[in-house]
Protein backbone atom coordinates (compact mmCIF):
# COMPACT_ATOMS: atom_id res chain seq x y z
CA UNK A 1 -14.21 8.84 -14.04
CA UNK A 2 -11.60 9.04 -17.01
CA UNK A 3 -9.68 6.03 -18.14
CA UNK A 4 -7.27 4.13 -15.67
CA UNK A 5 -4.38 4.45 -18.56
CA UNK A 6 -4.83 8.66 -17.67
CA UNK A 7 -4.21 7.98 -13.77
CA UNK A 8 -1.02 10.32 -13.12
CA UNK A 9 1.04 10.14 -9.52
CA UNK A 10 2.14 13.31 -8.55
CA UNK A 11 4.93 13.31 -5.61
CA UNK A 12 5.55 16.40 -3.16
CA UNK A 13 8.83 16.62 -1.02
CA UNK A 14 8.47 17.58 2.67
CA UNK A 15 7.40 14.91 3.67
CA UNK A 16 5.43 13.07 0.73
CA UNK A 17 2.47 12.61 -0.35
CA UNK A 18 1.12 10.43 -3.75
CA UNK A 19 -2.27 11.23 -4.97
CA UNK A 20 -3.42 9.08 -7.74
CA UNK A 21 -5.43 10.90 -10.44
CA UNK A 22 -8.99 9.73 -11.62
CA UNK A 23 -9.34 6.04 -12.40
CA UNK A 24 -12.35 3.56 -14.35
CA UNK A 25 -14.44 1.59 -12.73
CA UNK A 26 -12.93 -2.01 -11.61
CA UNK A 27 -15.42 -3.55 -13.89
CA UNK A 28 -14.55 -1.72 -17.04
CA UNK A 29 -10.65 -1.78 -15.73
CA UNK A 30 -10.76 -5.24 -15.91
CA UNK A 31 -12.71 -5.83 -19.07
CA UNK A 32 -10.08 -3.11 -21.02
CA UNK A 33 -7.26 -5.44 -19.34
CA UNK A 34 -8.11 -8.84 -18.96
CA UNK A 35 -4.12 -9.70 -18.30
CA UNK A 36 -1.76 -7.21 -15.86
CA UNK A 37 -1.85 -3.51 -16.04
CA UNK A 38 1.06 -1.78 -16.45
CA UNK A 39 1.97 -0.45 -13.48
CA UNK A 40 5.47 0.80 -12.70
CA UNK A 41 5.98 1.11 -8.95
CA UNK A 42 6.76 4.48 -7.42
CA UNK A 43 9.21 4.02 -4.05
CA UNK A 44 7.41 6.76 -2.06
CA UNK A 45 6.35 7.14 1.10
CA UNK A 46 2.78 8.97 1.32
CA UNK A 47 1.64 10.77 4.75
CA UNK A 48 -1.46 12.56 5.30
CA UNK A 49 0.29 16.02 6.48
CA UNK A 50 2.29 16.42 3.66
CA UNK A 51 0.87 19.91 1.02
CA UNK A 52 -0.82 19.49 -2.29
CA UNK A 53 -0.23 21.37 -5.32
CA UNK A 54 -3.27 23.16 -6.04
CA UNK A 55 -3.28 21.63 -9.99
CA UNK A 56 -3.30 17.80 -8.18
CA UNK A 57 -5.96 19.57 -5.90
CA UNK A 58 -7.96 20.50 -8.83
CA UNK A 59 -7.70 16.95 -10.46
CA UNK A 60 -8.31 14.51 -7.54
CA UNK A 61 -9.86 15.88 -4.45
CA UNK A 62 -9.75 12.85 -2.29
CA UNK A 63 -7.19 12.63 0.75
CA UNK A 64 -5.00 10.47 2.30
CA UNK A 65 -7.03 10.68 5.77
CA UNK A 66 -5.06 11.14 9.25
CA UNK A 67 -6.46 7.94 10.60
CA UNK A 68 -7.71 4.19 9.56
CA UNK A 69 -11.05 4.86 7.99
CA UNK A 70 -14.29 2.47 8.80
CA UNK A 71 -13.79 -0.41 6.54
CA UNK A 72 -15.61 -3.57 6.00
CA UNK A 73 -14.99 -6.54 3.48
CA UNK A 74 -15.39 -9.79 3.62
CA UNK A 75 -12.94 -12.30 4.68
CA UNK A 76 -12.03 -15.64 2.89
CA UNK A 77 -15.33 -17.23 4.41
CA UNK A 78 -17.38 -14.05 3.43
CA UNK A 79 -17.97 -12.89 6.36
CA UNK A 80 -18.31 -9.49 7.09
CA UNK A 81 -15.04 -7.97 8.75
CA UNK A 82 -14.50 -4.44 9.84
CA UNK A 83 -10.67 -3.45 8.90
CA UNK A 84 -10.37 -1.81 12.65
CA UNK A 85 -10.36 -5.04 14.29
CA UNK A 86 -6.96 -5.48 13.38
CA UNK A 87 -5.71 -2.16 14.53
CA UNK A 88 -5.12 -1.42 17.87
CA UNK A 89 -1.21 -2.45 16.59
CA UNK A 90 1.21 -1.60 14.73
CA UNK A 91 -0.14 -2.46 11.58
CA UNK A 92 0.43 -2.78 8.08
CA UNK A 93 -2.50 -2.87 5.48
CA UNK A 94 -1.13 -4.23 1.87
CA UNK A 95 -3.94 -3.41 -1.18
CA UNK A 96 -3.29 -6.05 -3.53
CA UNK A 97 -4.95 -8.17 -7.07
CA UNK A 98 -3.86 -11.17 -8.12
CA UNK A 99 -3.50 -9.75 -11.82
CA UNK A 100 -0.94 -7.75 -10.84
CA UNK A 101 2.96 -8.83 -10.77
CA UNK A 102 4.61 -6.63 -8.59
CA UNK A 103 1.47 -7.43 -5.96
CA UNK A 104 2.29 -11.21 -6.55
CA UNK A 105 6.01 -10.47 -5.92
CA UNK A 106 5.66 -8.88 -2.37
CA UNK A 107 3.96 -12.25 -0.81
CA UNK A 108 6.76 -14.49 0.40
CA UNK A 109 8.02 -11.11 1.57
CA UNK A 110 4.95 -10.10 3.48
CA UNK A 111 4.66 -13.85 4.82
CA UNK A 112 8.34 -13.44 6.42
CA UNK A 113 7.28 -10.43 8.06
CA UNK A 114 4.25 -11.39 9.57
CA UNK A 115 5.91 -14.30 11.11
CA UNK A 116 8.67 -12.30 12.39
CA UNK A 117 6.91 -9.45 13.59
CA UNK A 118 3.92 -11.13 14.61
CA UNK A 119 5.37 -11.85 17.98
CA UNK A 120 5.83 -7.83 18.56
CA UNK A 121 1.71 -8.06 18.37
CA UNK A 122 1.99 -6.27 14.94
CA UNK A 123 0.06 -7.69 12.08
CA UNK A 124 -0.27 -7.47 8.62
CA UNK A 125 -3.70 -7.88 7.26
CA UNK A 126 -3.97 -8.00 2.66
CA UNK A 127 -7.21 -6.52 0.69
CA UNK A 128 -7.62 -8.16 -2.42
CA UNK A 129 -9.65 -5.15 -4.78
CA UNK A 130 -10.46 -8.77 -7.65
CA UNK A 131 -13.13 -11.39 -8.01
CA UNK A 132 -13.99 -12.87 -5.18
CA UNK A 133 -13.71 -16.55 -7.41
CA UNK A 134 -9.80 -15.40 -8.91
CA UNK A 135 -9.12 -14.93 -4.73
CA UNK A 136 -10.14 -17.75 -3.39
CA UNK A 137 -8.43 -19.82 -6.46
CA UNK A 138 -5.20 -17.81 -5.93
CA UNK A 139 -5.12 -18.35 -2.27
CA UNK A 140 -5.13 -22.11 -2.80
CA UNK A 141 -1.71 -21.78 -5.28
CA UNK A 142 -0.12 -19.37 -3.12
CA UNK A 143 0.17 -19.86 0.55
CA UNK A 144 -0.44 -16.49 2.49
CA UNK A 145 0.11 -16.45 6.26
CA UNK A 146 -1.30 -13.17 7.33
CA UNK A 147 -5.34 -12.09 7.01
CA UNK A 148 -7.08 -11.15 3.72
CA UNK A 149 -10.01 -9.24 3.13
CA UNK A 150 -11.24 -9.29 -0.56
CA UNK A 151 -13.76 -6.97 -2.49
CA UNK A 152 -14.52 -6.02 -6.09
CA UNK A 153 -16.31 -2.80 -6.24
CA UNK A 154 -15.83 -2.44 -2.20
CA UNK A 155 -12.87 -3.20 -2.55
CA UNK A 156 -11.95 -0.50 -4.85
CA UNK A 157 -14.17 1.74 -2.30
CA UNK A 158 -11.91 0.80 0.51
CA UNK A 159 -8.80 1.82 -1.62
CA UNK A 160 -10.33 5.64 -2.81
CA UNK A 161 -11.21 5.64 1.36
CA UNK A 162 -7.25 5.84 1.67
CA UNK A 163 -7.10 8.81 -0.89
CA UNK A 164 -5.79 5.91 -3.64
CA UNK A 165 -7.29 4.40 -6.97
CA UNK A 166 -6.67 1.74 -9.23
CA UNK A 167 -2.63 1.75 -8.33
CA UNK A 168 -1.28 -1.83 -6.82
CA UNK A 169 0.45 -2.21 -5.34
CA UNK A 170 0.01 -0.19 -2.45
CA UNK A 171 0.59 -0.55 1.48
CA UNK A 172 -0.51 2.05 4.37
CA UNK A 173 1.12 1.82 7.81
CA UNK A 174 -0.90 2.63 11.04
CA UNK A 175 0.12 2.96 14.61
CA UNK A 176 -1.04 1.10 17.62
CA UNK A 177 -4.10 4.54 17.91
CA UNK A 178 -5.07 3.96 14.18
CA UNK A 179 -3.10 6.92 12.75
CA UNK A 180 -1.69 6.73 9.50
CA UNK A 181 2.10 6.41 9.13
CA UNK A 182 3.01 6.16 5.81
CA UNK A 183 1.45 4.78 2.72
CA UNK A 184 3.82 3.47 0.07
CA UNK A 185 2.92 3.41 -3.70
CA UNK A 186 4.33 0.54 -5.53
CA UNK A 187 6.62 -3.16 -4.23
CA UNK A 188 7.60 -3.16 -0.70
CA UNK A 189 11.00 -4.34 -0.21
CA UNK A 190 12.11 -5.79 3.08
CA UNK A 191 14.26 -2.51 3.86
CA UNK A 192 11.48 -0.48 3.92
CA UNK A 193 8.71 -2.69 5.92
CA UNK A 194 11.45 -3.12 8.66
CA UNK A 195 12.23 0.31 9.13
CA UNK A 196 8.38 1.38 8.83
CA UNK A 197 7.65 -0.95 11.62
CA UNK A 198 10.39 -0.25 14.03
CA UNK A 199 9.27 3.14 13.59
CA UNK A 200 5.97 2.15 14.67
CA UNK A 201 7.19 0.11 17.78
CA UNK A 202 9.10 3.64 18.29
CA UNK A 203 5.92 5.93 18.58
CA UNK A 204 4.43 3.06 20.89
CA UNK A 205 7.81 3.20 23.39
CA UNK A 206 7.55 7.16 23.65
CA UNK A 207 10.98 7.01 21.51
CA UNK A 208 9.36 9.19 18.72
CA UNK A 209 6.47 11.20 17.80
CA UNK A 210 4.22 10.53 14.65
CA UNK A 211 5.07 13.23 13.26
CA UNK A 212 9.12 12.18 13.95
CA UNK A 213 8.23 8.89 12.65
CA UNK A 214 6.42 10.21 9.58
CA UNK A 215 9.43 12.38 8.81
CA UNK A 216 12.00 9.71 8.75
CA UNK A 217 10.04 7.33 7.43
CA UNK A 218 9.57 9.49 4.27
CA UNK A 219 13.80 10.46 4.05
CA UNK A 220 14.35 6.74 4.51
CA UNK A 221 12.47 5.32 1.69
CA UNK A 222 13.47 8.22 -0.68
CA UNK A 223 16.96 7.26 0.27
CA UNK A 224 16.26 3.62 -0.19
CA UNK A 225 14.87 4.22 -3.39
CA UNK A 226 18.11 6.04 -4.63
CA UNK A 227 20.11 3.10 -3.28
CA UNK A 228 18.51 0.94 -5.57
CA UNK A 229 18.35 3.02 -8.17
CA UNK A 230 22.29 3.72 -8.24
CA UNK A 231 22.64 -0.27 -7.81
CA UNK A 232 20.49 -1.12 -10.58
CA UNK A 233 22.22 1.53 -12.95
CA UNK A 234 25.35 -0.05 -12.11
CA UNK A 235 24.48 -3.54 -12.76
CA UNK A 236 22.77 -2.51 -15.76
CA UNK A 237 25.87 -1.05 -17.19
CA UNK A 238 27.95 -4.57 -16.14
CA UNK A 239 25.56 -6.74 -18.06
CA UNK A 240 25.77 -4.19 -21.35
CA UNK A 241 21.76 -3.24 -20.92
């Protein structure tokens, strides 16, 4: 594997798709950067029918796969837990660390959510890819309402298993049959979960396909990700920055 400061995202139009090129091992990741990577997130949405270059073939062959692969991690209590047993829902999967800020920034988000959604028998269910001891202290300083799942080399397993690496953020969004949605590369914002889950409730009333869903799922967040890139120039150029 070549160095994590090498891993590339490459993005494809029609809809998207983010393949993250080769990363280290979470072992010698970590021991290269003991405080956060830098990470800067990329406001895509990923689905698993979107083309490849054949150059970003060449460098990463793994896939984002059309359906929830078989997962199992531990829970808080270390006990075994198979990622499917929370699917059968609209569901949203977040892959998470607790050395990373924009991961840390997404959690009173993602604990609004659950609570709001969680009545609509969708759930939202965190993998921690760290130390099993830097979990279970960060759990007890930051109160997170929805499940976690935690794993260090596993972990990191589970993430390639969703065509990923070493990029964290990152969140993948299944329907109520375990087919992937979306997956999107960097910080959620509460824009984008809402509309990725109404989308899901959607495909489970018969309103739209998948492949509907995946489709404006995918203009949505590029468009949401202009937004916020037009408003961020513009406040940018009122402060003087």
């Amino acid at each position: 594997m070549s160095n994590p400061g090498s891993s590339r995202a490459r993005f494809l139009l029609g809809p998207l798709i983010v393949l993250v090129a080769g990363c280290a091992g979470f072992f010698i990741y970590r021991a290269l950067h003991p405080a956060e990577p830098t990470l800067t997130p990329v406001p895509v949405a990923s689905t698993p029918s979107a083309s490849v270059a054949p150059e970003t073939e060449a460098a990463d062959k793994r896939k984002v796969p059309d359906r929830l692969p078989d997962i199992t991690l531990a829970n808080l209590d270390g006990k075994p837990t198979k990622l499917s047993s929370f699917g059968g829902r609209p569901l949203m999967v977040n892959f998470w660390a607790t050395w990373c800020a924009p991961c840390r920034r997404e959690i009173p988000l993602l604990n609004k959510i659950r609570v709001q959604r969680h009545g609509q028998n969708a759930e939202i269910v965190g993998v921690a890819v760290d130390f099993k001891e830097d979990v279970l202290k960060f759990v007890k300083e930051v109160p997170m309402s929805y499940p976690l799942l935690m794993g260090e080399e596993d972990g990191l397993v589970a993430a390639e298993a969703f065509g990923m690496g070493m990029a964290f953020p990152f969140s993948v969004f299944v329907d109520s049959q375990n087919r992937i949605l979306a997956i999107k590369l960097g910080e959620l914002h509460e824009d984008e979960v809402n509309f990725a889950f109404d989308r899901l409730r959607d495909i489970d009333n018969g309103v739209l396909t998948r492949e509907q869903a995946q489709a404006a799922v995918a203009d949505a967040f590029r468009e949401m990700a202009t937004e916020r890139a037009r408003n961020e120039a513009s406040a940018d150029k009122t402060t003087g920055k």
